[in-house]
Protein backbone atom coordinates (compact mmCIF):
# COMPACT_ATOMS: atom_id res chain seq x y z
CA UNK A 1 154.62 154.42 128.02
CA UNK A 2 155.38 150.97 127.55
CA UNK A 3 157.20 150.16 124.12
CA UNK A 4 154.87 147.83 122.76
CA UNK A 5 151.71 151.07 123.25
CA UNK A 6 154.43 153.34 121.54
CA UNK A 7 154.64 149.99 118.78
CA UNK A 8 150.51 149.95 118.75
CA UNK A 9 149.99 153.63 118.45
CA UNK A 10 152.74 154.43 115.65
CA UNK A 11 150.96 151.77 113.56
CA UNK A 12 147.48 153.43 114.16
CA UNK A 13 148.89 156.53 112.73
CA UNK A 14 149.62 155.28 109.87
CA UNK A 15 146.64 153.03 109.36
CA UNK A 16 143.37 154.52 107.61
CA UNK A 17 139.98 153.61 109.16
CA UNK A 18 138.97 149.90 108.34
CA UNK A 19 135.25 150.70 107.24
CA UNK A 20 134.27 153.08 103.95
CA UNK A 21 131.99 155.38 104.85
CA UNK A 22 133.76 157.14 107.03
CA UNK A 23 132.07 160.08 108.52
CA UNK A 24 128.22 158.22 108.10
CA UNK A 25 126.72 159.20 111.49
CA UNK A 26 127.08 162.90 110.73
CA UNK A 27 124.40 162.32 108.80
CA UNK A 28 120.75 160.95 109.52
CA UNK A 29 120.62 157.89 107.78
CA UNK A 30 123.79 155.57 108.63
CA UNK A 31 124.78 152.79 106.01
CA UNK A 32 123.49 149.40 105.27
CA UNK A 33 125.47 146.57 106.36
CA UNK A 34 125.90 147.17 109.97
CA UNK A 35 124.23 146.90 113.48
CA UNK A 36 122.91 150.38 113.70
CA UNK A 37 121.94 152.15 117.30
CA UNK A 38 120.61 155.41 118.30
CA UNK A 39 120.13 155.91 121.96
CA UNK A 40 119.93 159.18 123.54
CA UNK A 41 119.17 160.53 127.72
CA UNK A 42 117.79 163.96 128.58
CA UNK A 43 120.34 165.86 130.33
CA UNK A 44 118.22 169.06 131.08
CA UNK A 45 117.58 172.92 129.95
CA UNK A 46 119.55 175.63 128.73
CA UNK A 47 122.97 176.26 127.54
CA UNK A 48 124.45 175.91 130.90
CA UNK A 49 123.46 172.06 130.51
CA UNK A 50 124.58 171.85 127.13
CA UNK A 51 128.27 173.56 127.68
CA UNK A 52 128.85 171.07 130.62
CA UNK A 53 127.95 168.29 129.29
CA UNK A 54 129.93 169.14 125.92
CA UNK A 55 133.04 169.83 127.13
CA UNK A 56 133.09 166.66 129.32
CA UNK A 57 131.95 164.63 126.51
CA UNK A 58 135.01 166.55 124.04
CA UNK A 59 137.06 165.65 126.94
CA UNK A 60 136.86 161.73 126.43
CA UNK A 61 134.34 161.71 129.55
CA UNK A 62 132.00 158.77 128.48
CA UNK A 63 135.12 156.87 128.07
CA UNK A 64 136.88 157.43 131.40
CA UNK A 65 133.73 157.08 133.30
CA UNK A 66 133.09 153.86 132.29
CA UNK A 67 136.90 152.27 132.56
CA UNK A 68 138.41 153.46 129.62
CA UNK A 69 141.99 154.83 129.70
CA UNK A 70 142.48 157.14 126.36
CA UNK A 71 146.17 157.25 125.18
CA UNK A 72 147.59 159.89 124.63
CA UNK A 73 144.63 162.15 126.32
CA UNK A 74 143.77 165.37 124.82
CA UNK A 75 140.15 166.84 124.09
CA UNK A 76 138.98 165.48 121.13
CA UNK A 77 140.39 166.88 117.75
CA UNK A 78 139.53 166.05 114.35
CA UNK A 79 141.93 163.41 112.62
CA UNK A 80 143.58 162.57 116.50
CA UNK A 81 144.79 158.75 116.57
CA UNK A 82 144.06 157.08 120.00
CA UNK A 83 143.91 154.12 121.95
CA UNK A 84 141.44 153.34 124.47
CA UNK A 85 142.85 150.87 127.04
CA UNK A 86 140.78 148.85 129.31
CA UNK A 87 142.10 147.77 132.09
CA UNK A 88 140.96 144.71 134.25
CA UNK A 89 140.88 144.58 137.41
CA UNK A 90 144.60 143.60 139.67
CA UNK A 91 146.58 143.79 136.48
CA UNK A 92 148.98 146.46 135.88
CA UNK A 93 149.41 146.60 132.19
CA UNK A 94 145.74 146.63 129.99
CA UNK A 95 145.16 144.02 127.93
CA UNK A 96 142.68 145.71 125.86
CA UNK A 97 143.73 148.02 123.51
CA UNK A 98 141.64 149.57 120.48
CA UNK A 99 142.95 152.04 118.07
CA UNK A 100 140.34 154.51 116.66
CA UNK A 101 140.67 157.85 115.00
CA UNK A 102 138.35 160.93 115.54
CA UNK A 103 136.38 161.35 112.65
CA UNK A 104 134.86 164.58 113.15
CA UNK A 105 134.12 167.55 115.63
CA UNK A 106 131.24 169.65 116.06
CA UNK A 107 131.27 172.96 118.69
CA UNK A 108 128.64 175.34 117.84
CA UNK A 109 126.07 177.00 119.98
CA UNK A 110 123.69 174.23 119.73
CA UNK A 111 125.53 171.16 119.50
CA UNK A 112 128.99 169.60 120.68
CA UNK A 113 130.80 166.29 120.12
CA UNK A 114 132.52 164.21 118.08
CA UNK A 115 132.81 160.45 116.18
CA UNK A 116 135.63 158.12 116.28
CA UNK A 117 135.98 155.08 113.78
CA UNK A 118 137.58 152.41 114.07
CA UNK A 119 141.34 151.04 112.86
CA UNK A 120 142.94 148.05 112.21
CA UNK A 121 143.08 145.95 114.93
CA UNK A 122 139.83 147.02 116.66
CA UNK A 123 137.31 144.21 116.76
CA UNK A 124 134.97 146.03 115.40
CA UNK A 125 134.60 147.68 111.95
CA UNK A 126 132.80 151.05 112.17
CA UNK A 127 131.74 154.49 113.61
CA UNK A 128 130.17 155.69 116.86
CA UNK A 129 129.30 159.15 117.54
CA UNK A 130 128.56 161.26 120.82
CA UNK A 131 126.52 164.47 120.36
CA UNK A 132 125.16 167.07 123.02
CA UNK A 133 122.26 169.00 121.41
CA UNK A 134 119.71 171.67 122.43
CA UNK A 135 116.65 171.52 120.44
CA UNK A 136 114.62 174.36 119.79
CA UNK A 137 112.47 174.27 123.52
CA UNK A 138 115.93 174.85 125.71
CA UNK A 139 115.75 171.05 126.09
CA UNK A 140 119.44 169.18 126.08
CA UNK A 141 120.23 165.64 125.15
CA UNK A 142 122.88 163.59 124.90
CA UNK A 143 122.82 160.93 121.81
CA UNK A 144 124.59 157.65 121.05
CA UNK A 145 124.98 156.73 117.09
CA UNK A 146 126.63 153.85 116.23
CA UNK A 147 127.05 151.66 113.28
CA UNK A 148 129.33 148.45 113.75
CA UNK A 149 129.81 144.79 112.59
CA UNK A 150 132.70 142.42 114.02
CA UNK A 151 135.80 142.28 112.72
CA UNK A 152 138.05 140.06 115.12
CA UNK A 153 137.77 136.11 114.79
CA UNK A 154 137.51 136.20 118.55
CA UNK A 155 134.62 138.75 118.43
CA UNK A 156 132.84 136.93 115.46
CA UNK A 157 133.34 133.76 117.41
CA UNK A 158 131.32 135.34 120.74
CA UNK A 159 128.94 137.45 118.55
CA UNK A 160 126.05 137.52 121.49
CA UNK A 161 128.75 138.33 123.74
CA UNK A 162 130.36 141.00 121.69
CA UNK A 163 126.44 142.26 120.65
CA UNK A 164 125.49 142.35 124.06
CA UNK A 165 128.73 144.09 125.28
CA UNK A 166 128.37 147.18 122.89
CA UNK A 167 125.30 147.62 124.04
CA UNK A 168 126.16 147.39 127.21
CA UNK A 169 128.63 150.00 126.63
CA UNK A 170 126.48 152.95 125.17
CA UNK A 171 124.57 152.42 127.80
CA UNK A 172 127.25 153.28 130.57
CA UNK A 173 127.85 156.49 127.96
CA UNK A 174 124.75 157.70 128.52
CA UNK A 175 124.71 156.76 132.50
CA UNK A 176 128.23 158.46 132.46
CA UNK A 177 126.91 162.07 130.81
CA UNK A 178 124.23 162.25 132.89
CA UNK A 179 125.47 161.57 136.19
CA UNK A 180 128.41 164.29 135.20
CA UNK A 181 126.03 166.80 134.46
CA UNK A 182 124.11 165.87 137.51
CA UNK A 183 126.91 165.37 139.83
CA UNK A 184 125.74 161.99 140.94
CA UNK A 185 127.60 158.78 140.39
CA UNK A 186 126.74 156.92 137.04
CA UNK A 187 123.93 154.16 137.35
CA UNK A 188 122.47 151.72 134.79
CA UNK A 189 119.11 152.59 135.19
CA UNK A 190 118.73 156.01 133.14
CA UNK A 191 115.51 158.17 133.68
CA UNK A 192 113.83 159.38 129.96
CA UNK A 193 116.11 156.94 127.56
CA UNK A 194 115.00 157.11 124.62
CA UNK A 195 116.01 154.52 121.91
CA UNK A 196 115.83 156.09 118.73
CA UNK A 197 116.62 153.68 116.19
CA UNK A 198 116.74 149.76 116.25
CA UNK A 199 119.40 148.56 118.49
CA UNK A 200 121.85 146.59 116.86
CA UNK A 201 119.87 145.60 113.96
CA UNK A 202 117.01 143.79 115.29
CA UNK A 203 113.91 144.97 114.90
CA UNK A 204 112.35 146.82 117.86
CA UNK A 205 109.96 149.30 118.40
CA UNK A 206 111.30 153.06 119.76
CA UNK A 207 110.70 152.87 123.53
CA UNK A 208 110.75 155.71 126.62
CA UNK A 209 112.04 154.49 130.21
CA UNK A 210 110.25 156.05 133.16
């Protein structure tokens, strides 16, 4: 590892998260403040769905299927310091690199995933989530919750950029969990996308794609 990621990810550790309400999407109603987003894909029926899809999404998979590097890998565990790396394209060193922390875990019969937050240095302040649930039907979903505002000049500078970019992002997530569990590569366009809450604060109505 190069000595300026060993310099980034020492300081991490022993940074706190750079938001209060730390631990806000386990809950149903995330705090004021922030661009909040709920967006979630069905993945299909039965535990067999669920279990797949879990452990790749434990396993840092909507990250690493959409260009993330996660330093140092490991499934996802409850107070773990990382750094997810981005990498353009032709250079050998990332230039990218955002510390988070994992927040919390869940692994239960009926639900699996986890929340990261953000530290200092990130360019956003605040909390994303990534859940696998089976309702009561059989039926499995994957879910995106996020609640975020800038924090970097640079980000605050390009807001529709940055905006547009996050959203950008959960989308991959979701395009990433379902082409996993579907063995098929991941796609923008996602079948039964449901958007749950209103995306980055602005007011929209809750919409189903076809």
């Amino acid at each position: 590892m190069p000595a300026d990621l060993a310099q980034i990810l020492a300081s991490a550790r022993a940074a706190s998260p750079s938001y209060p309400e730390v631990g806000a999407t386990r809950g149903p109603r995330l705090p004021a403040g922030y661009a909040q987003l709920r967006r979630r894909v069905h993945l299909g029926h039965g535990p067999a769905v669920l279990e797949r899809a879990g452990r790749y999404v434990l396993g840092w998979g909507c990250q690493l299927g959409t260009g993330f590097a996660v330093h140092p890998y490991a499934s996802a565990e409850e107070g773990a310091t990382v750094l997810l790396r981005l990498s353009p394209p032709r250079l050998r060193w990332p230039r990218v690199v955002i510390p988070c922390r994992v927040i919390w875990t869940v692994d239960e019969p009926d639900r699996i995933g986890f929340a990261y937050g953000t530290l200092p240095g990130h360019p956003e302040c605040g909390e994303e989530a990534f859940l696998v649930s089976m309702d009561a039907t059989g039926e499995v979903w994957f879910e995106v919750t996020a609640f975020a505002r800038l924090a970097a000049w640079y980000a605050r500078l390009g807001r529709p950029v940055a905006v547009l970019c996050q959203y950008l992002a959960i989308e991959r997530y979701l395009a990433a969990v379902a082409a996993a569990v579907t063995d098929l590569p991941a796609v923008t366009g996602l079948p039964a996308v449901a958007d749950l809450s209103p995306a980055l604060g602005e007011a929209t109505e809750t919409t189903e794609a076809g």
